[in-house]
Protein backbone atom coordinates (compact mmCIF):
# COMPACT_ATOMS: atom_id res chain seq x y z
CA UNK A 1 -129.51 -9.77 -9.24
CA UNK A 2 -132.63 -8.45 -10.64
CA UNK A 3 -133.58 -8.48 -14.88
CA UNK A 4 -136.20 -5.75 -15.21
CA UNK A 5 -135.82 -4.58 -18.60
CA UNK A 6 -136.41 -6.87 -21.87
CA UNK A 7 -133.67 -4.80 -23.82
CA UNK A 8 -130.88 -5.40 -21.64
CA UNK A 9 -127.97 -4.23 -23.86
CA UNK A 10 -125.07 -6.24 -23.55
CA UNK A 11 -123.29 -4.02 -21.50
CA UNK A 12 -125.53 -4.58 -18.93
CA UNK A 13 -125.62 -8.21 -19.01
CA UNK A 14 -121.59 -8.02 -18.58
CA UNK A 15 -121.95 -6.04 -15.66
CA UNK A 16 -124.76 -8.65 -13.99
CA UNK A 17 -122.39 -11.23 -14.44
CA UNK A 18 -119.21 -9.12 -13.03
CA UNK A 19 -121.37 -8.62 -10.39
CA UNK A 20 -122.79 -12.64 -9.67
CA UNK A 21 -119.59 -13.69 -9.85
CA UNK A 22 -117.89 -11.41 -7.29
CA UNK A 23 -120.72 -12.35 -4.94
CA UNK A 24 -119.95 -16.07 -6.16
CA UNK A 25 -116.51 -16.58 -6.32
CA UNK A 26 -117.50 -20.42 -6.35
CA UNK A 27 -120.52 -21.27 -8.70
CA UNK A 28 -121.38 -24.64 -7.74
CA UNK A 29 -122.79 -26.73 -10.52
CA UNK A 30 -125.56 -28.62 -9.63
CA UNK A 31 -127.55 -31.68 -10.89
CA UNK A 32 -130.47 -32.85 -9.22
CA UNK A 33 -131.47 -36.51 -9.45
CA UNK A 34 -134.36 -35.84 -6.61
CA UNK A 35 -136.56 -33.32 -6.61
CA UNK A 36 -136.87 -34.09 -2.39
CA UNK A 37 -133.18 -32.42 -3.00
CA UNK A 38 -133.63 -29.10 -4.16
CA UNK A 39 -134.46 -27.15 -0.96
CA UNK A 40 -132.18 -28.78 1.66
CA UNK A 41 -129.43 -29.23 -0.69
CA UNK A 42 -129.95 -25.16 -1.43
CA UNK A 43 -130.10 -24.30 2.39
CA UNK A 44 -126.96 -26.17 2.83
CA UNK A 45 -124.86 -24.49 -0.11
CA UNK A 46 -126.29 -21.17 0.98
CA UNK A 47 -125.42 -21.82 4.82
CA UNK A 48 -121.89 -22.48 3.93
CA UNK A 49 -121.82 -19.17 1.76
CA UNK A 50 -122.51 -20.48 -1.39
CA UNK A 51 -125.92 -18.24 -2.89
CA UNK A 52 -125.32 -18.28 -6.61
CA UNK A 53 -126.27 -21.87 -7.87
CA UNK A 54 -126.23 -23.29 -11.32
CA UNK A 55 -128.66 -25.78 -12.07
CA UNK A 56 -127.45 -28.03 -14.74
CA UNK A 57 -130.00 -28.92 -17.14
CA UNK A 58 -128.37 -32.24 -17.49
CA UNK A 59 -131.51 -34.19 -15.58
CA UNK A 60 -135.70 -34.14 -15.91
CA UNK A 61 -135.30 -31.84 -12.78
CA UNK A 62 -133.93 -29.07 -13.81
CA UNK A 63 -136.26 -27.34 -15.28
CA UNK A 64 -138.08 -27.98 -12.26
CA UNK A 65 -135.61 -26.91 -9.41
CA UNK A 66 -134.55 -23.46 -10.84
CA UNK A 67 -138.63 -23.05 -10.54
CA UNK A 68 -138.77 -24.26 -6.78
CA UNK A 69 -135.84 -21.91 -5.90
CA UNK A 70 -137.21 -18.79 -7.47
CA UNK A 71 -140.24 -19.61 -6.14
CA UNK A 72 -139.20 -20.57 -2.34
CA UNK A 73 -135.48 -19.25 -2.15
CA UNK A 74 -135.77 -15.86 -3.77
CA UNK A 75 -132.97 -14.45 -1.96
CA UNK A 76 -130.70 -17.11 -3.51
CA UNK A 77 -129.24 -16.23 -7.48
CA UNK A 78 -130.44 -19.27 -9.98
CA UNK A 79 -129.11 -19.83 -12.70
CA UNK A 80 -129.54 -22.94 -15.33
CA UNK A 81 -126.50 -24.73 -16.67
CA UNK A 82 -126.21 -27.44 -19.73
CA UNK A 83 -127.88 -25.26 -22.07
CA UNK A 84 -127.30 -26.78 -25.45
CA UNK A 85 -129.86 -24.84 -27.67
CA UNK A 86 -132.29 -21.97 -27.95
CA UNK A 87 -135.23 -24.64 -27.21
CA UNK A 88 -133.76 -25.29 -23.50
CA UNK A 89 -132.45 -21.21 -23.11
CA UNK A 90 -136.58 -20.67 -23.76
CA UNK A 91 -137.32 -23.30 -21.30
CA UNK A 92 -134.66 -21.81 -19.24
CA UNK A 93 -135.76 -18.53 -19.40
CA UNK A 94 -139.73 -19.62 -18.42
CA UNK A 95 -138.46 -21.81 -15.75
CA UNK A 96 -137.24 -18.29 -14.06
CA UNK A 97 -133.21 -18.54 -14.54
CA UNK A 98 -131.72 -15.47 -13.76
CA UNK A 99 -128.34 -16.03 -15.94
CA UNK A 100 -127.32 -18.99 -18.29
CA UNK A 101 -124.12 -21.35 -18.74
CA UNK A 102 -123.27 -23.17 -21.77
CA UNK A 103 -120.65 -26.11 -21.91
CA UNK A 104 -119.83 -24.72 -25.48
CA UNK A 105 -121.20 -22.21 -28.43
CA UNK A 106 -123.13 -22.11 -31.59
CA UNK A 107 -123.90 -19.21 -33.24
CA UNK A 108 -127.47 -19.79 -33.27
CA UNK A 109 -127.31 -19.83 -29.35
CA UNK A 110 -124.84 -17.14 -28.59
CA UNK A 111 -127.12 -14.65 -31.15
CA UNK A 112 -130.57 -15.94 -29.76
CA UNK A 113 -128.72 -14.96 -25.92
CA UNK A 114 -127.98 -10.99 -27.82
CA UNK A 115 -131.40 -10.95 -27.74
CA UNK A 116 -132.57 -12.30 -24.19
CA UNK A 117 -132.44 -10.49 -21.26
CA UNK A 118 -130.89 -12.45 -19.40
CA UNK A 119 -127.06 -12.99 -19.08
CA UNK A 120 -125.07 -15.63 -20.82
CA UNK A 121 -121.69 -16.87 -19.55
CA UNK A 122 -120.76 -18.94 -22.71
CA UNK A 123 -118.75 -22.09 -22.68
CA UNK A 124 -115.30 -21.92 -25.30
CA UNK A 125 -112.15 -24.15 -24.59
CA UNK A 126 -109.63 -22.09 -26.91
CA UNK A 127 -108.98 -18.85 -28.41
CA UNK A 128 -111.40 -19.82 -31.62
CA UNK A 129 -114.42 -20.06 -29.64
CA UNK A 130 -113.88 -16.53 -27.70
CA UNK A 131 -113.41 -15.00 -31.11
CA UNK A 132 -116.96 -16.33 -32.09
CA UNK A 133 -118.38 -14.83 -29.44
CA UNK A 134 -116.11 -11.79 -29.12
CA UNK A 135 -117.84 -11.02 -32.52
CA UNK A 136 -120.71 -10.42 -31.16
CA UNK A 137 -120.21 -8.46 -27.97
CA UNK A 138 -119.34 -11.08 -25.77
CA UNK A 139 -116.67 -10.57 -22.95
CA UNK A 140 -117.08 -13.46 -20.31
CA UNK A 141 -116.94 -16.71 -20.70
CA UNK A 142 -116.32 -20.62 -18.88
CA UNK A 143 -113.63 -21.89 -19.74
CA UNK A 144 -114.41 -25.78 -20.05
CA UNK A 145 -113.02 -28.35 -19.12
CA UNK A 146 -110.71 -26.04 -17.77
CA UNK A 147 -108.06 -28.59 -16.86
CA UNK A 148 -108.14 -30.67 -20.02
CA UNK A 149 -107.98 -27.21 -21.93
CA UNK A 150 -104.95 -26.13 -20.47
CA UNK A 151 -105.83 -24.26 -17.03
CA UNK A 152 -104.30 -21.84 -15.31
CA UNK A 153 -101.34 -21.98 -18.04
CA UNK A 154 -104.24 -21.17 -20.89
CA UNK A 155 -105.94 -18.55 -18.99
CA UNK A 156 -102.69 -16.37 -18.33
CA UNK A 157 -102.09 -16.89 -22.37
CA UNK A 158 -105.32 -15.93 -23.58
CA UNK A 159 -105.08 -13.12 -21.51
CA UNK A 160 -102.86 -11.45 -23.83
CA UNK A 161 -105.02 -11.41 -27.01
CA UNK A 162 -107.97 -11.17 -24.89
CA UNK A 163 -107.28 -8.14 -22.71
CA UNK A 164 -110.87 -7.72 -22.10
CA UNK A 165 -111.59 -11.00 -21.40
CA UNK A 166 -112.69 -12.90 -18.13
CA UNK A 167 -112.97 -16.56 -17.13
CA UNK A 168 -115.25 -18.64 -15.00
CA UNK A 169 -113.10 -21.75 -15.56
CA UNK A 170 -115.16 -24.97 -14.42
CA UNK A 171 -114.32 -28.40 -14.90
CA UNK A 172 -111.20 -30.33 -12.93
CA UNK A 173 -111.08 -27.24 -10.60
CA UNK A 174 -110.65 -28.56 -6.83
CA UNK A 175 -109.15 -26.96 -3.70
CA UNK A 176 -105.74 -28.43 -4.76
CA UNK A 177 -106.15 -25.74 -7.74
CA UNK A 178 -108.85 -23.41 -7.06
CA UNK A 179 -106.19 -20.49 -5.57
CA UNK A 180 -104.28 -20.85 -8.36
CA UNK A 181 -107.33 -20.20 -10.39
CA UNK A 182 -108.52 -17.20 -8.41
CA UNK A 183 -105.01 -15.42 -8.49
CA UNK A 184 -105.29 -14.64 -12.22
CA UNK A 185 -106.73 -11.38 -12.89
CA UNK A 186 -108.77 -12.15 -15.75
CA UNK A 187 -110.54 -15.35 -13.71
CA UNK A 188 -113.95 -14.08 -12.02
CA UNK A 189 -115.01 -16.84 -10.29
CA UNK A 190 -114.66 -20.68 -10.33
CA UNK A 191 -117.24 -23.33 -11.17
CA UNK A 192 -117.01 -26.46 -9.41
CA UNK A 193 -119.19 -29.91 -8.16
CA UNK A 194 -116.80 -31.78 -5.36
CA UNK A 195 -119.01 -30.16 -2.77
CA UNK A 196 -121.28 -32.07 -4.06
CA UNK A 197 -120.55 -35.71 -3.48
CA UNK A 198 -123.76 -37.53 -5.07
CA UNK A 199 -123.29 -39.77 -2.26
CA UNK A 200 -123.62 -37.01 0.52
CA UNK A 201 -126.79 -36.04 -1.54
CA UNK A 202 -128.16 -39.06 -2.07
CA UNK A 203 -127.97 -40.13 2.04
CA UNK A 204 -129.15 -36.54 3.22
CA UNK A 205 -126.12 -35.26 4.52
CA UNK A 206 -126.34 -31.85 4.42
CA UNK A 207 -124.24 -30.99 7.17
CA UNK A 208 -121.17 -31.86 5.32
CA UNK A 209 -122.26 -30.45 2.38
CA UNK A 210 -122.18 -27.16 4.31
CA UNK A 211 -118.78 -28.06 5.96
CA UNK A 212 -117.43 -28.51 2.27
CA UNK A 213 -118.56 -25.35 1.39
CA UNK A 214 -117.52 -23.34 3.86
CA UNK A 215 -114.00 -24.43 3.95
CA UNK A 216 -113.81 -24.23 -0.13
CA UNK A 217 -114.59 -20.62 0.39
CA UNK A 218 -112.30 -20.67 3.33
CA UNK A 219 -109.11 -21.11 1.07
CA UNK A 220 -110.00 -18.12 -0.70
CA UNK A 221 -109.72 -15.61 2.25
């Protein structure tokens, strides 16, 4: 996924994520307590399928990985995650994200994303929060927490209001769940962490980090 233009109309920026999240179908959501991490635990993710990462901003390394990756894993989509505020979508956008996640909306964020290049998927948990940023051209958006906000059961309701409307729901999604998730036609792609143990991470075990992968991606074929 490539940003060229600083005028990216919103159309566009709908289409970029249409198109990330097809590639995706899982967005793993990931926060680094090491920066030693950010490479092998990449490599991993990627060598079980998984080339679309969101880098929560959640720890001092955020910032930090999503420049390491662009730098060193081009060929790999990185995105940051935890944005709260236009402050951290700035430092976002400098640190080289190529597409943004919130865990909720403010209309001070979702205007200062109309203007950035770059796409937003914004975070709502009901049918208030889509209308905020329906208002203003929006037409994706994560559902979070997905589970405590009603999951698949509140995605096939809002899809009647919300015809045009499309779902990365993240947050108590699993592989008990996920093809639940991904039979709904107005769900994208899923956002999820449990491929992620910490404690894999934390020992080096990358090898069953890409095991984990692979067979999450696995119950989607």
């Amino acid at each position: 996924m490539t940003i060229t233009s600083p005028t990216v109309s919103m159309a566009d920026k709908i289409a970029l994520i249409d198109s990330l999240c097809a590639k995706a179908r899982i967005l793993p959501v990931i926060t680094i307590a090491r920066e030693q991490d950010v490479l092998p635990l990449a490599d991993a993710l990627a060598a079980g399928g998984l080339t679309a990462l969101e880098v929560t901003l959640r720890s001092q390394f955020g910032l930090k990985a999503i420049q390491i990756l662009r730098e060193q894993r081009p060929e790999l989509v990185t995105g940051a995650g935890t944005v709260l505020d236009r402050t951290m979508l700035a430092a976002a956008e400098a640190a080289g994200s190529q597409f943004i996640v919130t865990p909720g909306i403010t209309r001070d964020l979702l205007e200062a994303s109309v203007d950035s290049p770059i796409p937003l998927l914004p975070g709502i948990s009901n049918a208030s929060g889509i209308m905020e940023g329906y208002g203003l051209g929006y037409r994706r958006f994560k559902l979070f927490p997905a589970e405590v906000s009603g999951g698949v059961a509140a995605i096939k309701a809002l899809g009647g209001p919300f015809g045009e409307v499309k779902f990365c729901p993240t947050g108590g999604v699993s592989p008990a769940n996920i093809k639940s998730y991904m039979a709904l036609k107005n769900v994208m792609c899923v956002g999820g962490s449990w491929m992620l143990d910490p404690e894999w991470i934390k020992n080096g075990d990358w090898a069953r980090i890409q095991e984990c992968t692979a067979e999450a991606l696995a119950l989607l074929d």
